[in-house]
PDB file of N, CA and C in Angstrom:
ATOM      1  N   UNK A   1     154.383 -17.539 139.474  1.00  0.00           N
ATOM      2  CA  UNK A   1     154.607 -18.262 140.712  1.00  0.00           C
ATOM      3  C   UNK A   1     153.828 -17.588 141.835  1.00  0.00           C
ATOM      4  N   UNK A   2     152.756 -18.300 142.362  1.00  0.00           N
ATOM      5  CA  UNK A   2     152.506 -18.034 143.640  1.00  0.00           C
ATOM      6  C   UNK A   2     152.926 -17.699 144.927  1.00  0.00           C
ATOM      7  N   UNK A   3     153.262 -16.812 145.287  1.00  0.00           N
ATOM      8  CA  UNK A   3     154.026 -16.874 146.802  1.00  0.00           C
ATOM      9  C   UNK A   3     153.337 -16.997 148.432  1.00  0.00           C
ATOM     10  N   UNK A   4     152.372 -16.533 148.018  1.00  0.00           N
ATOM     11  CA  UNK A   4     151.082 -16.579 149.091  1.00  0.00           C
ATOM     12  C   UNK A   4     150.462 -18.059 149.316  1.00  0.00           C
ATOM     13  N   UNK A   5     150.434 -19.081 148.128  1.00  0.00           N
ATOM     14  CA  UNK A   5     150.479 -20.399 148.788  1.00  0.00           C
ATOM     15  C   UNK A   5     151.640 -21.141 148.284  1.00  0.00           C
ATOM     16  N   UNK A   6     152.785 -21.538 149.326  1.00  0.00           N
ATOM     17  CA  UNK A   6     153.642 -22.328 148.502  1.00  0.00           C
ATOM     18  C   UNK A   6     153.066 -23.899 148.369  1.00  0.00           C
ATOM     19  N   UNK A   7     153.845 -24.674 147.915  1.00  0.00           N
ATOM     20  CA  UNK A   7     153.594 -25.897 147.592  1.00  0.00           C
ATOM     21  C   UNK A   7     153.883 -26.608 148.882  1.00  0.00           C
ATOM     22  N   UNK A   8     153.151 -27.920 149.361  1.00  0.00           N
ATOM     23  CA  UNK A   8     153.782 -28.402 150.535  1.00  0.00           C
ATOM     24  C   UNK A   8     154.560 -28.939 150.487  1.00  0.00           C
ATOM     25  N   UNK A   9     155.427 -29.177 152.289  1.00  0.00           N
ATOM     26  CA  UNK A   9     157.039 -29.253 151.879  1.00  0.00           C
ATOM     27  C   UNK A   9     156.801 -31.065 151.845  1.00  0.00           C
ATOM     28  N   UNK A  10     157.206 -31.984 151.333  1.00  0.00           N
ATOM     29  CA  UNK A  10     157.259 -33.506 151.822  1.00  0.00           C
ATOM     30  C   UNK A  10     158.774 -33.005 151.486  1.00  0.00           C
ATOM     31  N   UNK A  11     158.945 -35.009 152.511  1.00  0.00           N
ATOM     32  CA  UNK A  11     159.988 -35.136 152.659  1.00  0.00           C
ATOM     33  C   UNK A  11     160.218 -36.689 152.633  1.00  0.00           C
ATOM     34  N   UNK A  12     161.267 -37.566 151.591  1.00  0.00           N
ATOM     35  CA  UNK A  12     161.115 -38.781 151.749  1.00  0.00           C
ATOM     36  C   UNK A  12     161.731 -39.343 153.141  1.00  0.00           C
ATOM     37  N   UNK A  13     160.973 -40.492 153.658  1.00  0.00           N
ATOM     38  CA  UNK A  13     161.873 -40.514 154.789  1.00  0.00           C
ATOM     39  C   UNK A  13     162.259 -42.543 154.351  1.00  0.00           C
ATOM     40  N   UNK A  14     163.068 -42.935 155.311  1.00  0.00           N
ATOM     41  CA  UNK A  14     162.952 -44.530 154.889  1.00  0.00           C
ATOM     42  C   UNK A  14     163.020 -45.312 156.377  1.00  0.00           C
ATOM     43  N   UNK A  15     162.491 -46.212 156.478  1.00  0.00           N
ATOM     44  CA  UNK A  15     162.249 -46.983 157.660  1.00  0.00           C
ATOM     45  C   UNK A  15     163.313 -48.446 157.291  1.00  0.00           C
ATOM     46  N   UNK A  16     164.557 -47.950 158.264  1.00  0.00           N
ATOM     47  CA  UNK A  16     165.748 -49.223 158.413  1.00  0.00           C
ATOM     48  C   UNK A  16     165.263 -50.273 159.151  1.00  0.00           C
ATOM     49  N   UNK A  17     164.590 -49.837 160.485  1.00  0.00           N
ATOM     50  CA  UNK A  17     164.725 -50.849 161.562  1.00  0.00           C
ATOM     51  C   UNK A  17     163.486 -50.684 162.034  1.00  0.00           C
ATOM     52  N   UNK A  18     162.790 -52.038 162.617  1.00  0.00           N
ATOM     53  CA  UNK A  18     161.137 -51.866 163.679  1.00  0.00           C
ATOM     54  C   UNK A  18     161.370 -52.635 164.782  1.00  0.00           C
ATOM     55  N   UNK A  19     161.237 -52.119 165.973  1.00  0.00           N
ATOM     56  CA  UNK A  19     161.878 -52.754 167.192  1.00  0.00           C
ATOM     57  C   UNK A  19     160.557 -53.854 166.720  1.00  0.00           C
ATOM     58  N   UNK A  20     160.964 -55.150 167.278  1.00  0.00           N
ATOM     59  CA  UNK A  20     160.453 -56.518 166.928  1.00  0.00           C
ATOM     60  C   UNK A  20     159.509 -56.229 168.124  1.00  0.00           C
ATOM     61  N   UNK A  21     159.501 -56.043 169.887  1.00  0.00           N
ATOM     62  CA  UNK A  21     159.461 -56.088 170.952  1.00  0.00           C
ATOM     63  C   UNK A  21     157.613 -54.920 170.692  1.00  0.00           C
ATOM     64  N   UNK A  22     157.960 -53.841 170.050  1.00  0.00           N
ATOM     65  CA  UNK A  22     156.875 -52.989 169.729  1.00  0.00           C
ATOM     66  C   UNK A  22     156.016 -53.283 168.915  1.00  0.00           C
ATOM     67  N   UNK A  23     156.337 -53.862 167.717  1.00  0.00           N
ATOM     68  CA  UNK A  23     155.380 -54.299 166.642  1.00  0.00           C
ATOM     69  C   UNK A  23     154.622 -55.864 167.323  1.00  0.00           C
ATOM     70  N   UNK A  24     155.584 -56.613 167.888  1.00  0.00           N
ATOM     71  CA  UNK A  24     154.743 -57.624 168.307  1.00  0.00           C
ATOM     72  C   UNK A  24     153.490 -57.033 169.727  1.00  0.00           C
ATOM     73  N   UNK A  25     153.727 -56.078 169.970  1.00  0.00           N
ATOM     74  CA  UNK A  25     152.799 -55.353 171.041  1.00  0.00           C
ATOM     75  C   UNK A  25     151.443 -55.188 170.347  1.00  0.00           C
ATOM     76  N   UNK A  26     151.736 -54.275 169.375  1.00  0.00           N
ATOM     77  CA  UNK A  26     150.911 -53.319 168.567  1.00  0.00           C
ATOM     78  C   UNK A  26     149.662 -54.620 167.799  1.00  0.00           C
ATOM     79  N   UNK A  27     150.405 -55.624 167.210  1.00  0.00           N
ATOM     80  CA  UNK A  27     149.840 -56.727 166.274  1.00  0.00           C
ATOM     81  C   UNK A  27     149.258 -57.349 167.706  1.00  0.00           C
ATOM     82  N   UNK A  28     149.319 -57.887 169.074  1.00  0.00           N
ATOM     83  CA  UNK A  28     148.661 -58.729 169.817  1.00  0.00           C
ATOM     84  C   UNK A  28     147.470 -57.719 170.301  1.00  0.00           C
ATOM     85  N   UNK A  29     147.742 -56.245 170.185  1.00  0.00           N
ATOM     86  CA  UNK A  29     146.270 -55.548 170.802  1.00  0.00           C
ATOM     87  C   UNK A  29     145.685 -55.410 169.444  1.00  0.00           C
ATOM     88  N   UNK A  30     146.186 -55.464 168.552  1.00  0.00           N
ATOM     89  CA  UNK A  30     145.268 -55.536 166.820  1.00  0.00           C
ATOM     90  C   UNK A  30     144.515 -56.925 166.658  1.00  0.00           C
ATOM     91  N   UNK A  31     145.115 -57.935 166.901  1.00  0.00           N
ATOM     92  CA  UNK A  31     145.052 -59.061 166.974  1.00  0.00           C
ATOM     93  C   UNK A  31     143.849 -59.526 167.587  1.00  0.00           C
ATOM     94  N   UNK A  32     144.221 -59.218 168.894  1.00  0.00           N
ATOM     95  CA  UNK A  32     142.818 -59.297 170.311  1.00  0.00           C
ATOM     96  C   UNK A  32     141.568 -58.997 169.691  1.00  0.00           C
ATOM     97  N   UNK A  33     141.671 -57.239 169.746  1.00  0.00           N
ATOM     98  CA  UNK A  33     140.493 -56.412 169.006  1.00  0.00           C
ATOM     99  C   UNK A  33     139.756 -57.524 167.869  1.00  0.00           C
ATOM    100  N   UNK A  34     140.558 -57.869 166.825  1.00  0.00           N
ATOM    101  CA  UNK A  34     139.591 -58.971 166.287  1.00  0.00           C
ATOM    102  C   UNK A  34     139.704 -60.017 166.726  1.00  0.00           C
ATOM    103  N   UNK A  35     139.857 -60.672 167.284  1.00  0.00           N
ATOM    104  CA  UNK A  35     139.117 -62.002 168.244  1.00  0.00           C
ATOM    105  C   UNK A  35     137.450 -61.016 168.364  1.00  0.00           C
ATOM    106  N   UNK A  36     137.858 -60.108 169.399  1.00  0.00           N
ATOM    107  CA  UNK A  36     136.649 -59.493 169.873  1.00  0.00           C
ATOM    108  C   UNK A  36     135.447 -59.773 168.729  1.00  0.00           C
ATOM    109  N   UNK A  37     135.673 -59.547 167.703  1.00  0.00           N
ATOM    110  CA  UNK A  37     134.768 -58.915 167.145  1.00  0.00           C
ATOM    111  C   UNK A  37     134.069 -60.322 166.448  1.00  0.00           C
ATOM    112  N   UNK A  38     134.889 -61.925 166.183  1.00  0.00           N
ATOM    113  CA  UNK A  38     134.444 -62.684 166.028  1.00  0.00           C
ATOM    114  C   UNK A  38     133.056 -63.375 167.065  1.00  0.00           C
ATOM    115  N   UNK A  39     133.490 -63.151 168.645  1.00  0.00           N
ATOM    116  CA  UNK A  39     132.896 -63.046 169.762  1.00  0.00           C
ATOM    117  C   UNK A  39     131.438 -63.629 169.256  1.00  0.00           C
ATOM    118  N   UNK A  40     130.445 -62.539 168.666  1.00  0.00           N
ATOM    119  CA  UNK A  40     129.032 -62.479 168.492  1.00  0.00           C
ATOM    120  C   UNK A  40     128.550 -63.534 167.326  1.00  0.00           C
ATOM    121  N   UNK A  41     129.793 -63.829 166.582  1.00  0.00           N
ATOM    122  CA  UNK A  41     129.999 -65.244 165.845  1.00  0.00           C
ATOM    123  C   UNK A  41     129.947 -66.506 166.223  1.00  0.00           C
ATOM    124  N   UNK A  42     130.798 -66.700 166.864  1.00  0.00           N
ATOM    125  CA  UNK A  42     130.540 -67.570 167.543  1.00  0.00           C
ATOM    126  C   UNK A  42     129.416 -67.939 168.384  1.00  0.00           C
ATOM    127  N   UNK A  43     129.161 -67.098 169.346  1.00  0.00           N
ATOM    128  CA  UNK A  43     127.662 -67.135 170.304  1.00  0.00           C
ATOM    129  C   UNK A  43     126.403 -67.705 169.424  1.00  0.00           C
ATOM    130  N   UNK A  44     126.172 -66.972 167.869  1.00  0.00           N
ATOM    131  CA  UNK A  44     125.112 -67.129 167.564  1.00  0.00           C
ATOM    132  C   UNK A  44     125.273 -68.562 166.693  1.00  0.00           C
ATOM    133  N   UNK A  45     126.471 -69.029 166.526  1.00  0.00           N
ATOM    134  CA  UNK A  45     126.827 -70.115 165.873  1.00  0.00           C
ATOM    135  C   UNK A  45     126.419 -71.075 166.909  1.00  0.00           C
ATOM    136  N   UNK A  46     126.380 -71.182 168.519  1.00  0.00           N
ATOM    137  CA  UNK A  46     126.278 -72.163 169.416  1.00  0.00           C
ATOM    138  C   UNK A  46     124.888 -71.889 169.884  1.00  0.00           C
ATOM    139  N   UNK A  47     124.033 -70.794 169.653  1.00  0.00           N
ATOM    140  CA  UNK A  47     123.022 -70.352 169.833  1.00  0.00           C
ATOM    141  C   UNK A  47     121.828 -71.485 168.465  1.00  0.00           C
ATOM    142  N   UNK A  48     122.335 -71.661 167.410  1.00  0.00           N
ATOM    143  CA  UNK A  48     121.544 -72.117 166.539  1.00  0.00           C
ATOM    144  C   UNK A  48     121.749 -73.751 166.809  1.00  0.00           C
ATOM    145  N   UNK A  49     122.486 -74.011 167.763  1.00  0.00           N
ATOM    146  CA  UNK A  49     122.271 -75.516 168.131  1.00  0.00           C
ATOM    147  C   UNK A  49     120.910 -76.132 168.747  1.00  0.00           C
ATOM    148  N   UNK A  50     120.115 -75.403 169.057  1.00  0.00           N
ATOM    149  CA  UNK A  50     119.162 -75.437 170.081  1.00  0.00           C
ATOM    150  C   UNK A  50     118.182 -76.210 169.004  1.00  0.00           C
ATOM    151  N   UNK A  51     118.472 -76.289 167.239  1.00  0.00           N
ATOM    152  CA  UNK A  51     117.945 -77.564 166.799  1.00  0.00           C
ATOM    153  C   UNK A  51     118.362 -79.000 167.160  1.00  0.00           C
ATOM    154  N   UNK A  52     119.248 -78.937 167.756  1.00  0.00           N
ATOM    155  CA  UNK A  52     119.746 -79.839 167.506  1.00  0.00           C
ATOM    156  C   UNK A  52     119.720 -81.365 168.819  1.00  0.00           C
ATOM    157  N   UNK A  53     119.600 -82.564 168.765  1.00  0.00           N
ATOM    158  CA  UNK A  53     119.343 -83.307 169.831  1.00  0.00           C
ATOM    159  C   UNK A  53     120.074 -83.066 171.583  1.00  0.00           C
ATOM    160  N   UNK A  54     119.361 -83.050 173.051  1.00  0.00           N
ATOM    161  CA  UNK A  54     120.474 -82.480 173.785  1.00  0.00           C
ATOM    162  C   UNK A  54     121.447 -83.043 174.041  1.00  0.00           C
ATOM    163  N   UNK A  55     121.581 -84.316 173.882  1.00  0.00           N
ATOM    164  CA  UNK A  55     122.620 -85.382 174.103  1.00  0.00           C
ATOM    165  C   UNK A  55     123.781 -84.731 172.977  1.00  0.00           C
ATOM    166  N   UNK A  56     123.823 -84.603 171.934  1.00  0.00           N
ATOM    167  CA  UNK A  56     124.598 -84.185 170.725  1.00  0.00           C
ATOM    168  C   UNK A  56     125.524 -82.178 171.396  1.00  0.00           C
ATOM    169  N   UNK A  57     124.120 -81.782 171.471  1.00  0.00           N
ATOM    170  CA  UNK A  57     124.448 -80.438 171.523  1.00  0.00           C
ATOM    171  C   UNK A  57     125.559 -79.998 172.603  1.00  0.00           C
ATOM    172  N   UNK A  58     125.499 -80.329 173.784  1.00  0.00           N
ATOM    173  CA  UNK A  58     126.837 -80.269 174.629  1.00  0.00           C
ATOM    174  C   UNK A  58     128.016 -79.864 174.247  1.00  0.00           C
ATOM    175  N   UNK A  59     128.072 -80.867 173.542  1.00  0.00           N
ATOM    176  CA  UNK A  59     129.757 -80.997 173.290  1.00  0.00           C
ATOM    177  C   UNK A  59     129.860 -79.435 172.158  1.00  0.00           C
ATOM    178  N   UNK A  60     128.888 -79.271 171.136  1.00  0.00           N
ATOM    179  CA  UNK A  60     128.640 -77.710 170.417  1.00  0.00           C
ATOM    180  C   UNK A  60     128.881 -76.979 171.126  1.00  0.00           C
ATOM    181  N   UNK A  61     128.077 -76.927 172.545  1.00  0.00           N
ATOM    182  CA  UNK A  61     127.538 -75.835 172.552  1.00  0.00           C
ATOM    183  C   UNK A  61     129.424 -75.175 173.640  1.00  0.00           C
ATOM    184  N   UNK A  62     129.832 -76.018 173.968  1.00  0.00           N
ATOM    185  CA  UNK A  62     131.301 -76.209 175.192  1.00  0.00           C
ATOM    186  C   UNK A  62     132.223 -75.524 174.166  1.00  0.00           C
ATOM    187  N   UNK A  63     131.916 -76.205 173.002  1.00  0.00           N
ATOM    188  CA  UNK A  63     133.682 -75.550 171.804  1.00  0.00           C
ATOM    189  C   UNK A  63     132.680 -74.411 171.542  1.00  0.00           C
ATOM    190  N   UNK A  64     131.382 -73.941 171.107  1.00  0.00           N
ATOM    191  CA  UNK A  64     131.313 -72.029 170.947  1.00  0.00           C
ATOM    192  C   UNK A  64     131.655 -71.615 171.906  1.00  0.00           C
ATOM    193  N   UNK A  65     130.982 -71.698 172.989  1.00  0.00           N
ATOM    194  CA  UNK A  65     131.729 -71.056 174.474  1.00  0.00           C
ATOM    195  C   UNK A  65     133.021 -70.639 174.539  1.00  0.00           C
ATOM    196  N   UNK A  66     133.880 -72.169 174.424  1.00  0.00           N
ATOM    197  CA  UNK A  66     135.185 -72.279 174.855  1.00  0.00           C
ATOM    198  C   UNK A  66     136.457 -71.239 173.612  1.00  0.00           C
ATOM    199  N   UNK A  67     135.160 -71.577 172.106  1.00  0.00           N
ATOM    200  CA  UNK A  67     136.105 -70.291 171.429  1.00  0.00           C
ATOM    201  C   UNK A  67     135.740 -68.666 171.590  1.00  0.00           C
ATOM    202  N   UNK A  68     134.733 -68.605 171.893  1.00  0.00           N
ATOM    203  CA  UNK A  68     134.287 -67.224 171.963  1.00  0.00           C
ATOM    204  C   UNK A  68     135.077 -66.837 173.585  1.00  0.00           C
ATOM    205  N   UNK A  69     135.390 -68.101 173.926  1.00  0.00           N
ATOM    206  CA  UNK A  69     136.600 -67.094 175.591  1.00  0.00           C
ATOM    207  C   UNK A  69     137.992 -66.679 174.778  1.00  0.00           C
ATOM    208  N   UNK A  70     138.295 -68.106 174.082  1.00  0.00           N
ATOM    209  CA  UNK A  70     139.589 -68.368 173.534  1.00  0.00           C
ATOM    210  C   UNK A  70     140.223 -67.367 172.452  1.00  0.00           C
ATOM    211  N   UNK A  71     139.216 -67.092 171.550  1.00  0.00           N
ATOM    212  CA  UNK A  71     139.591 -66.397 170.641  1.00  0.00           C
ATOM    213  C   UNK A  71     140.248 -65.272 170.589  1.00  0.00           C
ATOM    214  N   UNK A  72     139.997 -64.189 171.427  1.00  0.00           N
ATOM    215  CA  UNK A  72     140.809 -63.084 171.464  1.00  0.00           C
ATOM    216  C   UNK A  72     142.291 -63.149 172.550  1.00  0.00           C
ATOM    217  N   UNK A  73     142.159 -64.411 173.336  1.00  0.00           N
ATOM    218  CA  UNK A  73     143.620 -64.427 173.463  1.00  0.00           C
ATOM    219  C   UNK A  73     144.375 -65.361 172.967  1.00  0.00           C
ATOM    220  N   UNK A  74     143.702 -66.160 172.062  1.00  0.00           N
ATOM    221  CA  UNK A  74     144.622 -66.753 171.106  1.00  0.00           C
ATOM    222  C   UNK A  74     145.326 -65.804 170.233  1.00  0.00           C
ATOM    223  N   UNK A  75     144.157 -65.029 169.371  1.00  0.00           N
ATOM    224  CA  UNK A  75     144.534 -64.056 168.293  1.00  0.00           C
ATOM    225  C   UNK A  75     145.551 -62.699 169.041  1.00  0.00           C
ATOM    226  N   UNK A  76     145.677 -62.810 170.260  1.00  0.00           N
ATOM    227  CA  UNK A  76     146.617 -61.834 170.691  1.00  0.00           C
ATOM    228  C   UNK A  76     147.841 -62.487 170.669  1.00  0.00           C
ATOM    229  N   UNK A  77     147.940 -63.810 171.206  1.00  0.00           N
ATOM    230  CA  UNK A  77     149.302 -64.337 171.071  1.00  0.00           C
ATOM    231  C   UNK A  77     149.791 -64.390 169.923  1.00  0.00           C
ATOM    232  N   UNK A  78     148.595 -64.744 168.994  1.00  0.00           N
ATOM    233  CA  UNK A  78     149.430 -65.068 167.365  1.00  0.00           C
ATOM    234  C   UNK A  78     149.945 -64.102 166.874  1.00  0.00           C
ATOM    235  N   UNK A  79     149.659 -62.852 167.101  1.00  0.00           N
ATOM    236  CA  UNK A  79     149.360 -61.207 166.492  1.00  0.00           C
ATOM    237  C   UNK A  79     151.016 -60.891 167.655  1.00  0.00           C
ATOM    238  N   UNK A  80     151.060 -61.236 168.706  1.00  0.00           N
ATOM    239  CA  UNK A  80     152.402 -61.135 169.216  1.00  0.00           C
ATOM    240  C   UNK A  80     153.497 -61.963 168.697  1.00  0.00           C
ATOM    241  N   UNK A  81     153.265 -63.010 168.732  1.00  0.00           N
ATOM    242  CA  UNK A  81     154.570 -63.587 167.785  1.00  0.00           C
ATOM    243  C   UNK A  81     154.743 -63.378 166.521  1.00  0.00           C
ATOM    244  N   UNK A  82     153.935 -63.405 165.861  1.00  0.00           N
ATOM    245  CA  UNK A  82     153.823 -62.706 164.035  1.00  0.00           C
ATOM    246  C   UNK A  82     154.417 -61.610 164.286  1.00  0.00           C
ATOM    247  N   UNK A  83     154.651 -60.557 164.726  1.00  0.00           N
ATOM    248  CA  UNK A  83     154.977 -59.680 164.918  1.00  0.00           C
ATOM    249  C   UNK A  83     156.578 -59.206 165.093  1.00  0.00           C
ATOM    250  N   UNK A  84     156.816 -60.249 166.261  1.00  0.00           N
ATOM    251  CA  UNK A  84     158.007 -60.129 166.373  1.00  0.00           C
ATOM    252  C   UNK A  84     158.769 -61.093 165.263  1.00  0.00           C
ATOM    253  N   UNK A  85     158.521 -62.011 164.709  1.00  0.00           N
ATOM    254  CA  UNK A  85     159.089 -62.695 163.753  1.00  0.00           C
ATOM    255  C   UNK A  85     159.421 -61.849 162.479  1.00  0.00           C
ATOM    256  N   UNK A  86     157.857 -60.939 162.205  1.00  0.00           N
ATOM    257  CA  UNK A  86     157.966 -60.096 161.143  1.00  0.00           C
ATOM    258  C   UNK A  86     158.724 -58.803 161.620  1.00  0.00           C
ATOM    259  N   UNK A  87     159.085 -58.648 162.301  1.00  0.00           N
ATOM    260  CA  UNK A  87     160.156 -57.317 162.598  1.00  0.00           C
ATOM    261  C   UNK A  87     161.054 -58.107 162.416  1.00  0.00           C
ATOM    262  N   UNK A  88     161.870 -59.275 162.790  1.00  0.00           N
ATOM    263  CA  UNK A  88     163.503 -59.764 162.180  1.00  0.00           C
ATOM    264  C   UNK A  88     163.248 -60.066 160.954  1.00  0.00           C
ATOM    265  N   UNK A  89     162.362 -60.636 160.411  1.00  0.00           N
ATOM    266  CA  UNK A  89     162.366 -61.041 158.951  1.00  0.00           C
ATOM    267  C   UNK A  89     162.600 -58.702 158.080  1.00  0.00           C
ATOM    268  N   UNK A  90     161.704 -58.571 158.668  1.00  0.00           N
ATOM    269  CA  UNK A  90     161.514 -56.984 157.769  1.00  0.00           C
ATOM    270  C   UNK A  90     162.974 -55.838 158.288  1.00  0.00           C
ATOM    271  N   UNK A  91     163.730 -56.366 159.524  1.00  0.00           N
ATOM    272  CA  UNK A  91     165.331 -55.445 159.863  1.00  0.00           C
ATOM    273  C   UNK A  91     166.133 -56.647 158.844  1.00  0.00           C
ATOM    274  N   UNK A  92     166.052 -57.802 158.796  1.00  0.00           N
ATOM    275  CA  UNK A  92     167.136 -58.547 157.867  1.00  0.00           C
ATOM    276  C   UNK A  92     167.377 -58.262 156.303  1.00  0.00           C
ATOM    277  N   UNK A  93     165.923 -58.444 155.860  1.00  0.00           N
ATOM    278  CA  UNK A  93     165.979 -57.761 154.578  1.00  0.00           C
ATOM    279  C   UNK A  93     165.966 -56.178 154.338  1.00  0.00           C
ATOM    280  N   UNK A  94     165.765 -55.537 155.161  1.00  0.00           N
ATOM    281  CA  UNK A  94     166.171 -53.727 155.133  1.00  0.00           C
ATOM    282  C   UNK A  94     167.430 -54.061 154.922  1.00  0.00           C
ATOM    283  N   UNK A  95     168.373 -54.466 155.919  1.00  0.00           N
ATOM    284  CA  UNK A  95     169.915 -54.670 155.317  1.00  0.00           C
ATOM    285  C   UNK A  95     170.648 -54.678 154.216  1.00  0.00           C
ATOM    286  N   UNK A  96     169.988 -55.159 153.510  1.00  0.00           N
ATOM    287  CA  UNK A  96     170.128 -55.497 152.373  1.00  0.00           C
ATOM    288  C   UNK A  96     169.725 -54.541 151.134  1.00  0.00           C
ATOM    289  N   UNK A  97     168.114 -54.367 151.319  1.00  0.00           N
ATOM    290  CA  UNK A  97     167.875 -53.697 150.288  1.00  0.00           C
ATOM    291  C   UNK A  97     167.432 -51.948 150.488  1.00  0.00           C
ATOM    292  N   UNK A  98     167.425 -51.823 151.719  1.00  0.00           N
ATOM    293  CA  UNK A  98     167.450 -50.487 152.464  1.00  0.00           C
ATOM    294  C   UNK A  98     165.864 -49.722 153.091  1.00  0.00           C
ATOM    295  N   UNK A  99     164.925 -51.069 152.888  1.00  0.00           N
ATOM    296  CA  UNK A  99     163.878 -50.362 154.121  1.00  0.00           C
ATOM    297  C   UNK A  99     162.652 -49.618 153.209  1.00  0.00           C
ATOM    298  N   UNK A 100     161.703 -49.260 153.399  1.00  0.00           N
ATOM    299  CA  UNK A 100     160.438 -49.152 152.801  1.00  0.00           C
ATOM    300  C   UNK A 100     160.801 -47.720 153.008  1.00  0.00           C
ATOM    301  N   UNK A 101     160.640 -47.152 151.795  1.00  0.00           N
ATOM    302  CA  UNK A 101     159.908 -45.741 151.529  1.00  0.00           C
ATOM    303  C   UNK A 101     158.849 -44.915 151.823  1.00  0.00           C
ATOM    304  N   UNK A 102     158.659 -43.650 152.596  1.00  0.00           N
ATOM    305  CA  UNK A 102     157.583 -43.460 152.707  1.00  0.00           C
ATOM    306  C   UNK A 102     157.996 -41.615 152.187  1.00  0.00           C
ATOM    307  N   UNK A 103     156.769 -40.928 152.340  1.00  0.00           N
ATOM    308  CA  UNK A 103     156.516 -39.529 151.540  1.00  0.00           C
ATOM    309  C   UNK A 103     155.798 -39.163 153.002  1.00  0.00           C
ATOM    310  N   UNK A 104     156.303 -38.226 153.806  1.00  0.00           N
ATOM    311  CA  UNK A 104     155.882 -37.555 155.157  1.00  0.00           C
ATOM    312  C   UNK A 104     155.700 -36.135 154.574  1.00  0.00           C
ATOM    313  N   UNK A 105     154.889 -35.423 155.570  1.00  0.00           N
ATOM    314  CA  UNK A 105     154.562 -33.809 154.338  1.00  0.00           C
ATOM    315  C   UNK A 105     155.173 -33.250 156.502  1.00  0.00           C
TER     316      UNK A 105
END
Protein backbone atom coordinates (compact mmCIF):
# COMPACT_ATOMS: atom_id res chain seq x y z
CA UNK A 1 0.00 0.00 0.00
CA UNK A 2 1.10 3.31 -0.95
CA UNK A 3 0.85 6.02 1.55
CA UNK A 4 2.55 8.88 -0.14
CA UNK A 5 -0.17 8.85 -2.90
CA UNK A 6 -3.53 7.95 -1.59
CA UNK A 7 -6.31 7.19 -3.89
CA UNK A 8 -8.75 10.11 -4.62
CA UNK A 9 -11.45 10.73 -2.28
CA UNK A 10 -15.02 10.78 -4.60
CA UNK A 11 -18.00 11.05 -3.23
CA UNK A 12 -21.51 10.04 -4.65
CA UNK A 13 -23.66 12.90 -4.46
CA UNK A 14 -27.55 12.90 -5.93
CA UNK A 15 -29.42 15.84 -7.37
CA UNK A 16 -33.33 15.88 -5.77
CA UNK A 17 -34.37 19.23 -6.90
CA UNK A 18 -33.35 22.12 -9.90
CA UNK A 19 -34.85 25.41 -9.14
CA UNK A 20 -37.06 25.59 -12.51
CA UNK A 21 -36.54 29.72 -12.25
CA UNK A 22 -32.42 28.99 -12.72
CA UNK A 23 -32.31 26.35 -15.27
CA UNK A 24 -34.81 28.23 -17.38
CA UNK A 25 -32.13 31.24 -17.05
CA UNK A 26 -29.14 29.17 -17.84
CA UNK A 27 -31.06 27.29 -21.13
CA UNK A 28 -32.36 31.07 -22.52
CA UNK A 29 -28.51 32.45 -22.36
CA UNK A 30 -27.52 28.78 -23.93
CA UNK A 31 -30.27 29.10 -26.12
CA UNK A 32 -29.51 32.85 -27.36
CA UNK A 33 -25.70 31.99 -27.77
CA UNK A 34 -26.99 29.62 -30.51
CA UNK A 35 -29.37 31.74 -32.26
CA UNK A 36 -26.08 33.78 -32.42
CA UNK A 37 -24.26 31.51 -34.11
CA UNK A 38 -27.02 30.62 -36.78
CA UNK A 39 -26.80 34.62 -37.48
CA UNK A 40 -23.99 34.21 -40.44
CA UNK A 41 -26.52 31.51 -41.82
CA UNK A 42 -28.89 33.12 -42.41
CA UNK A 43 -27.16 36.43 -43.88
CA UNK A 44 -25.41 34.32 -46.43
CA UNK A 45 -28.65 32.40 -47.15
CA UNK A 46 -30.36 36.04 -48.07
CA UNK A 47 -27.06 37.10 -49.50
CA UNK A 48 -27.31 34.27 -52.35
CA UNK A 49 -30.65 35.78 -53.44
CA UNK A 50 -28.99 38.36 -55.46
CA UNK A 51 -29.69 35.50 -58.31
CA UNK A 52 -32.64 35.87 -58.07
CA UNK A 53 -35.46 38.35 -59.95
CA UNK A 54 -35.84 41.93 -57.80
CA UNK A 55 -39.46 41.87 -57.74
CA UNK A 56 -39.28 38.10 -56.15
CA UNK A 57 -36.24 38.78 -53.92
CA UNK A 58 -37.78 41.28 -51.33
CA UNK A 59 -39.92 39.36 -49.72
CA UNK A 60 -36.32 36.69 -49.25
CA UNK A 61 -34.38 38.95 -48.60
CA UNK A 62 -37.11 40.71 -45.33
CA UNK A 63 -37.61 36.86 -43.74
CA UNK A 64 -33.30 36.43 -43.73
CA UNK A 65 -33.10 39.74 -42.13
CA UNK A 66 -36.12 39.40 -40.05
CA UNK A 67 -34.69 35.79 -38.84
CA UNK A 68 -31.21 36.60 -38.38
CA UNK A 69 -32.80 39.63 -35.76
CA UNK A 70 -35.35 37.01 -34.56
CA UNK A 71 -33.46 34.12 -33.98
CA UNK A 72 -31.55 34.54 -30.93
CA UNK A 73 -34.46 35.92 -29.10
CA UNK A 74 -36.69 33.49 -30.13
CA UNK A 75 -34.16 30.67 -29.18
CA UNK A 76 -33.80 32.48 -25.77
CA UNK A 77 -37.41 32.34 -25.04
CA UNK A 78 -37.71 28.73 -26.10
CA UNK A 79 -34.44 27.76 -24.07
CA UNK A 80 -36.41 29.75 -21.10
CA UNK A 81 -39.50 27.96 -21.10
CA UNK A 82 -37.98 24.44 -21.91
CA UNK A 83 -36.28 24.94 -19.07
CA UNK A 84 -38.53 25.71 -16.65
CA UNK A 85 -40.97 23.01 -17.81
CA UNK A 86 -37.95 20.62 -17.70
CA UNK A 87 -37.10 21.46 -14.07
CA UNK A 88 -40.97 20.41 -12.94
CA UNK A 89 -41.03 17.55 -15.21
CA UNK A 90 -37.13 16.45 -13.76
CA UNK A 91 -38.28 17.60 -9.44
CA UNK A 92 -41.64 15.36 -10.21
CA UNK A 93 -40.00 12.38 -11.32
CA UNK A 94 -36.89 12.74 -8.71
CA UNK A 95 -39.83 12.14 -6.27
CA UNK A 96 -40.33 9.25 -7.16
CA UNK A 97 -37.36 7.65 -8.30
CA UNK A 98 -34.73 9.75 -6.34
CA UNK A 99 -32.74 12.14 -8.75
CA UNK A 100 -29.65 11.57 -11.02
CA UNK A 101 -26.45 10.33 -9.70
CA UNK A 102 -23.38 11.91 -9.97
CA UNK A 103 -19.45 10.87 -8.75
CA UNK A 104 -17.85 14.47 -7.39
CA UNK A 105 -13.97 13.83 -6.40
Amino acid sequence: MDLTNPPPLSTKRRIKRIAPLQLGKMLAVLYGILGLIFIPFFLFMTALTSQIPAEQRTGIVAMGAGFAICAPILYAIMGFIIGIIGAFIYNLVAKFIGGVEVEVE
